[in-house]
Protein backbone atom coordinates (compact mmCIF):
# COMPACT_ATOMS: atom_id res chain seq x y z
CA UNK A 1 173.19 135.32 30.02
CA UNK A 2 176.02 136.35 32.40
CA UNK A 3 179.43 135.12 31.49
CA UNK A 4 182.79 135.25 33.37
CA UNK A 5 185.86 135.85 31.31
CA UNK A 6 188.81 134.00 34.38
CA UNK A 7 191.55 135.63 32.90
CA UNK A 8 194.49 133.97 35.23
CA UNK A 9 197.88 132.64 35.28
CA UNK A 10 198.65 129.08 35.92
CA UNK A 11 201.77 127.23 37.35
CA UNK A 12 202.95 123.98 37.33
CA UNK A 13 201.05 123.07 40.16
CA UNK A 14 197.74 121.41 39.75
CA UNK A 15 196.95 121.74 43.23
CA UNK A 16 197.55 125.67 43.11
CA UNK A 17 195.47 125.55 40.02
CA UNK A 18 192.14 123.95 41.20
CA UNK A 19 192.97 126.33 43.73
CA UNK A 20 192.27 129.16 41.23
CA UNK A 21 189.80 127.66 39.79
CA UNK A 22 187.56 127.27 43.19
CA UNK A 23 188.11 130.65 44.26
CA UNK A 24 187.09 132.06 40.60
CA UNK A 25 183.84 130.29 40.71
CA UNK A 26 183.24 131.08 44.51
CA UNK A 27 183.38 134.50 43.09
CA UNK A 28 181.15 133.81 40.33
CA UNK A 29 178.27 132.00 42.45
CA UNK A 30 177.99 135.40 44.61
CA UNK A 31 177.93 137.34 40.90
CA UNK A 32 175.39 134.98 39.74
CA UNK A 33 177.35 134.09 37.17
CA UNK A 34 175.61 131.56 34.25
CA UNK A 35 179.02 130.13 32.43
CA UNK A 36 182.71 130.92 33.59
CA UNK A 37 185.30 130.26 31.28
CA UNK A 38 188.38 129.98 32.35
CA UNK A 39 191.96 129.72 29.80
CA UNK A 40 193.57 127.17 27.94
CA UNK A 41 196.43 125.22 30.04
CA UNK A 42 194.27 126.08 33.06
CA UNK A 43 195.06 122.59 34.60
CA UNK A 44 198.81 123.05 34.16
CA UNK A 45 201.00 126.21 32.33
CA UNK A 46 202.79 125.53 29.30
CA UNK A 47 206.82 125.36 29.47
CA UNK A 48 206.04 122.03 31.93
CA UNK A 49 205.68 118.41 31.39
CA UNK A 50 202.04 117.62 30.56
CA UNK A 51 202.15 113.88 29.87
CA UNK A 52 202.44 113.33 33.74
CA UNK A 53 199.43 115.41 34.20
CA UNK A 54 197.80 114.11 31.05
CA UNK A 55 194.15 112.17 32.78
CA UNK A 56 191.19 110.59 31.19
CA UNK A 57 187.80 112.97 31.43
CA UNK A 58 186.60 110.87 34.06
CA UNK A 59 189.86 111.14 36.09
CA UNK A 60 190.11 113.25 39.63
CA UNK A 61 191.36 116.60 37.90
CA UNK A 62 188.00 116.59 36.04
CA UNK A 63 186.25 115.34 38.50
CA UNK A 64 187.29 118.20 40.70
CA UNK A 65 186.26 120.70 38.43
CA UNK A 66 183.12 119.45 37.65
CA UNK A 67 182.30 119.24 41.78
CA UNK A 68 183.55 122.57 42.05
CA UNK A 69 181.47 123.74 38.69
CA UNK A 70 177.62 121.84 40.43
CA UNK A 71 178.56 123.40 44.17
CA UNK A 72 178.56 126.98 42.61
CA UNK A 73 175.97 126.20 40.15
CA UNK A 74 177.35 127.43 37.10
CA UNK A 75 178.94 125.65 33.89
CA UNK A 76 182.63 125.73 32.71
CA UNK A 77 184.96 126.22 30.18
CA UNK A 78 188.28 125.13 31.52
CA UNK A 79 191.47 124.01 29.61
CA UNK A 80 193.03 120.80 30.62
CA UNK A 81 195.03 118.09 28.97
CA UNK A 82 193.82 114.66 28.41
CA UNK A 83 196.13 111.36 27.00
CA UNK A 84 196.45 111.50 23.36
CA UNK A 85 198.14 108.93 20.70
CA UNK A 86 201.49 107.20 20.76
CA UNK A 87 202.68 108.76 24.23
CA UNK A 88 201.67 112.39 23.36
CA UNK A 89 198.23 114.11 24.79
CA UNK A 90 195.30 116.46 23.62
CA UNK A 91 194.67 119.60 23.81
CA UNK A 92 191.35 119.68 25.64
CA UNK A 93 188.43 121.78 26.59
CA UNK A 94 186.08 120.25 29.41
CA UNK A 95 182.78 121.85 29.33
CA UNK A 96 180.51 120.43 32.31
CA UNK A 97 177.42 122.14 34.20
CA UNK A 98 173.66 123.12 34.21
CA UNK A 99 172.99 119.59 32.78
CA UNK A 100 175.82 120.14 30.17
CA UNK A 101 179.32 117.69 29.95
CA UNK A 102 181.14 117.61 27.00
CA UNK A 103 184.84 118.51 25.34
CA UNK A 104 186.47 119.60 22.42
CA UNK A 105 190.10 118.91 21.75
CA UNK A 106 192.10 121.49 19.82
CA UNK A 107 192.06 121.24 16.50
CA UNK A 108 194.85 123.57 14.95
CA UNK A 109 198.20 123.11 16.71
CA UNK A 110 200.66 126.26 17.10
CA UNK A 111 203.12 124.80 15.12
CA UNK A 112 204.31 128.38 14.66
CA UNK A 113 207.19 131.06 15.52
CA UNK A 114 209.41 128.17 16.76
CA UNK A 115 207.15 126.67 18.73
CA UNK A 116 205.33 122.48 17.62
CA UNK A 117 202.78 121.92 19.74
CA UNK A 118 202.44 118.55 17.77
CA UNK A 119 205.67 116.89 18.83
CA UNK A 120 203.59 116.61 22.08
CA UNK A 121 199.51 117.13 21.30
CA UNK A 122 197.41 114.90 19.07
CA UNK A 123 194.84 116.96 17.10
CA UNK A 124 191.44 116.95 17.48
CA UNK A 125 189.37 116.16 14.50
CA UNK A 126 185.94 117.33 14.95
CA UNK A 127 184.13 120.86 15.63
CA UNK A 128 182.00 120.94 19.18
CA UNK A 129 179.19 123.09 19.98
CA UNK A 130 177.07 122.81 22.72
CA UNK A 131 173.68 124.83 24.33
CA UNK A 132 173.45 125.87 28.11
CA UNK A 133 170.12 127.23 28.90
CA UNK A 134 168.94 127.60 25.51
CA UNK A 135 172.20 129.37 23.86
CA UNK A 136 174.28 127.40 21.47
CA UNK A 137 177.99 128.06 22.06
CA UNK A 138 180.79 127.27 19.59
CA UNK A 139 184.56 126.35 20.66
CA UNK A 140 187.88 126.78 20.04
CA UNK A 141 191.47 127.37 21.70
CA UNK A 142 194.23 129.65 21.00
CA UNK A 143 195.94 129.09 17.37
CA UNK A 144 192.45 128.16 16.06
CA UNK A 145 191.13 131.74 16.35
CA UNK A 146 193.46 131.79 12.94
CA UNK A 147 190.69 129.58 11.24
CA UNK A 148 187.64 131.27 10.10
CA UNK A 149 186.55 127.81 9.06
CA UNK A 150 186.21 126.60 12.42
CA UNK A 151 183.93 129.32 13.57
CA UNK A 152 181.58 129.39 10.56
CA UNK A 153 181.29 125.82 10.94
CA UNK A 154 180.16 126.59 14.57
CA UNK A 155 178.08 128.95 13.64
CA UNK A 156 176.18 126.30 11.01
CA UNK A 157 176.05 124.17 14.11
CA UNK A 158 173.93 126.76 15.79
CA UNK A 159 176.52 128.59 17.79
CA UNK A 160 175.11 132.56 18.63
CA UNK A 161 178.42 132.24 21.40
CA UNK A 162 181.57 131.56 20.36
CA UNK A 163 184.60 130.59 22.96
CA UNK A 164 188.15 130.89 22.47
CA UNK A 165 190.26 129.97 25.40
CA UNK A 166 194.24 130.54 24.91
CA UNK A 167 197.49 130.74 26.41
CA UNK A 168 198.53 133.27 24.12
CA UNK A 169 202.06 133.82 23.48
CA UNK A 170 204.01 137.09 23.53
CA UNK A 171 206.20 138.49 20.95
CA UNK A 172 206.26 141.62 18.42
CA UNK A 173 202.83 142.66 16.57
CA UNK A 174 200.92 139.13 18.94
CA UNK A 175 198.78 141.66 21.21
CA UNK A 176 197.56 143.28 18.07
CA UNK A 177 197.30 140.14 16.20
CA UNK A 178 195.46 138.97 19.14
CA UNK A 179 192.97 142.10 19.07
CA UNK A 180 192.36 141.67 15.28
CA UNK A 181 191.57 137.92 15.19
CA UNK A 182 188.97 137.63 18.15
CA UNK A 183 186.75 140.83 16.43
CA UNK A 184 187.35 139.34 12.94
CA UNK A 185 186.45 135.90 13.92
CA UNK A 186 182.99 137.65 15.83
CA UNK A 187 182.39 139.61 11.73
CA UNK A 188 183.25 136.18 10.08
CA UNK A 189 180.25 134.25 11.96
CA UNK A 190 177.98 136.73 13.12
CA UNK A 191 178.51 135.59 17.02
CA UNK A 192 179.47 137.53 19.73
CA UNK A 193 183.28 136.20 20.93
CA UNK A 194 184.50 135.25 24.55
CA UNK A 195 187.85 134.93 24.29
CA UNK A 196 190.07 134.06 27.02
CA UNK A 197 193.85 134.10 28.04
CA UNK A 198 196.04 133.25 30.55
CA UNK A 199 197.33 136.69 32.00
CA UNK A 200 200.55 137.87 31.92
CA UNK A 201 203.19 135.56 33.96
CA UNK A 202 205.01 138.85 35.03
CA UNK A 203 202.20 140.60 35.64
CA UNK A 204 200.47 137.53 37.56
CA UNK A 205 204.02 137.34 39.69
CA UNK A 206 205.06 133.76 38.16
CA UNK A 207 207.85 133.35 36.73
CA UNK A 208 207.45 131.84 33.34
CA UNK A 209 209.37 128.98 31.65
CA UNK A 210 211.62 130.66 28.11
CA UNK A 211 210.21 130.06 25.11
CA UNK A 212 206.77 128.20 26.23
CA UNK A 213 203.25 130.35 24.95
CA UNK A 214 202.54 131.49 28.46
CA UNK A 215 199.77 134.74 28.17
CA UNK A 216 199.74 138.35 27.80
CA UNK A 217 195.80 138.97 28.93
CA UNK A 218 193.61 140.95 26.72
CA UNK A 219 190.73 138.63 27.46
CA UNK A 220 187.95 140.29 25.53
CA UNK A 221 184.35 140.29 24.26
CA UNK A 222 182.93 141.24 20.89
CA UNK A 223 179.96 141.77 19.12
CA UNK A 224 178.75 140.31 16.16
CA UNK A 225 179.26 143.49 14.08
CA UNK A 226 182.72 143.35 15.94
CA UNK A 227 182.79 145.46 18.10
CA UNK A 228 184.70 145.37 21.40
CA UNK A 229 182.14 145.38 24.43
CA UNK A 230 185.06 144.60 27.15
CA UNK A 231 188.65 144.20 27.14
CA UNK A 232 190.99 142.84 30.36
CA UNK A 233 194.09 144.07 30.84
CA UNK A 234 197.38 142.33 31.36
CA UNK A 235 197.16 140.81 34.93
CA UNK A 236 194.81 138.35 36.47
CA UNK A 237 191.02 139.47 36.81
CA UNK A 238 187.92 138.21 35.99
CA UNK A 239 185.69 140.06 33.89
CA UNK A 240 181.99 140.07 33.55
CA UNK A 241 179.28 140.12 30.74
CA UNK A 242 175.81 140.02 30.19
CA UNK A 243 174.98 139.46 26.80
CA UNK A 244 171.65 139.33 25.03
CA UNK A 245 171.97 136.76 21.99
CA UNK A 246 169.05 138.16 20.59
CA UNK A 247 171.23 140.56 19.11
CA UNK A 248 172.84 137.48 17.06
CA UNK A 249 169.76 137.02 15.28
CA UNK A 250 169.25 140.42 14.63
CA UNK A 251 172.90 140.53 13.35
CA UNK A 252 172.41 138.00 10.83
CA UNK A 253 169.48 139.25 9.54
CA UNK A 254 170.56 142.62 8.94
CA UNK A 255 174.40 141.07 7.49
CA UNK A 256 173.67 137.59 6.15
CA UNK A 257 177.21 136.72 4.96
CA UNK A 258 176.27 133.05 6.30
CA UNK A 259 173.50 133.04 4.02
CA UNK A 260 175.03 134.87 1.66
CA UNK A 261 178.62 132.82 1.14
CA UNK A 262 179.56 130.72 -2.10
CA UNK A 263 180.99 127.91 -1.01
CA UNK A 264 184.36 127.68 -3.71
């Protein structure tokens, strides 16, 4: 399966954004491309209002992407948010292509150095795993890559794939914090892990709002044994992957710590 890491930077503009988006998966058509997956906050950048932007999953942002997603003839991953409880929204993932539409809203909220995500995002409750052309893929976005939980619970669920969109944001020791979660969450399951961030504002040439999680890159893929097959840099580019999942089974077979875990 070939997989397209859209490691971007957003704005406030939605416009500008589907923008991105169209171009990335033009790209990805002529790469023949199976699943791009594209950041969290792809619809609009953190650091802006996103209750005004904040539309139902049948509303014309999603419908946008999904008409983009069928004329290239791939599936997507793309961050968006959707309306969520007593005036705030979620935190959502719209998955859609290839005979596959579904979501996932974020589970854990970065309510974390100085930053509450849920003074304005209603959690999602339930894991979401889903199967494009016979490979089960688990997801997830930004602060939950801090949950092992989630991703063995995936991985239960069938996932060989596991997808971690983020807006990641900067500060000291994050980059390596960053590195370290993505291949321990790939050891934890057994999976490979796609994980994908918004680039860099500064490196992207947008000028980011103080204090909101923007993205410093790093968009990377790991093995099940965890080890790092490709790593992005800083600034927008899209990366591309073939992986074979049969190495998943092969994985688990040869380290069962699935099969092997006590459950305390």
């Amino acid at each position: 399966m070939r997989i397209a890491l859209a490691q971007l930077t957003t704005s406030r503009s939605i416009d500008d954004n589907l923008s991105l988006v169209r171009s990335t998966l033009a790209d990805a058509k002529r790469r023949h491309a199976d699943l791009v997956v594209f950041p969290e906050a792809t619809m609009r950048a953190f650091g802006n209002s996103l209750v005004d932007v904040a539309e139902p999953l049948d509303g014309p942002f999603a419908h946008a992407v999904r008409a983009a997603a069928d004329e290239a003839g791939v599936a997507v991953v793309l961050g968006m948010f959707t309306p969520g409880e007593d005036g705030k929204v979620r935190n959502t993932l719209l998955v859609h292509g290839r005979g596959v539409d579904t979501h996932y809203d974020k589970i854990h909220l970065y309510d974390a150095f100085g930053f509450a995500e849920s003074d304005t995002v209603t959690a999602g409750k339930e894991p979401v795993t889903f199967t494009l052309d016979g490979v089960t893929f688990g997801l997830a976005t930004c602060y939950d890559v801090r949950f092992p939980d989630l991703f063995t619970a995936n991985a239960d669920d069938g996932a060989q794939i596991q997808i971690v969109c983020a807006s990641w944001g900067a500060g000291p020791g994050k980059a390596e914090q960053w590195d370290l979660l993505v291949r321990a969450r790939a050891v934890d399951s057994t999976s490979f892990v796609v994980a994908v961030g918004q680039s860099d504002p500064s490196a992207a040439g947008v000028e980011a709002r103080y204090g909101a999680p923007t993205g410093i890159g790093r968009s990377a893929v790991v093995s099940p044994y965890g080890h790092l097959i490709e790593r992005a840099g800083s600034g927008p580019e899209t990366l591309y992957v073939d992986l074979d999942v049969a190495e998943v089974a092969k994985a688990r077979e040869a380290l069962p710590v699935l099969a092997n875990r006590v459950r305390l």
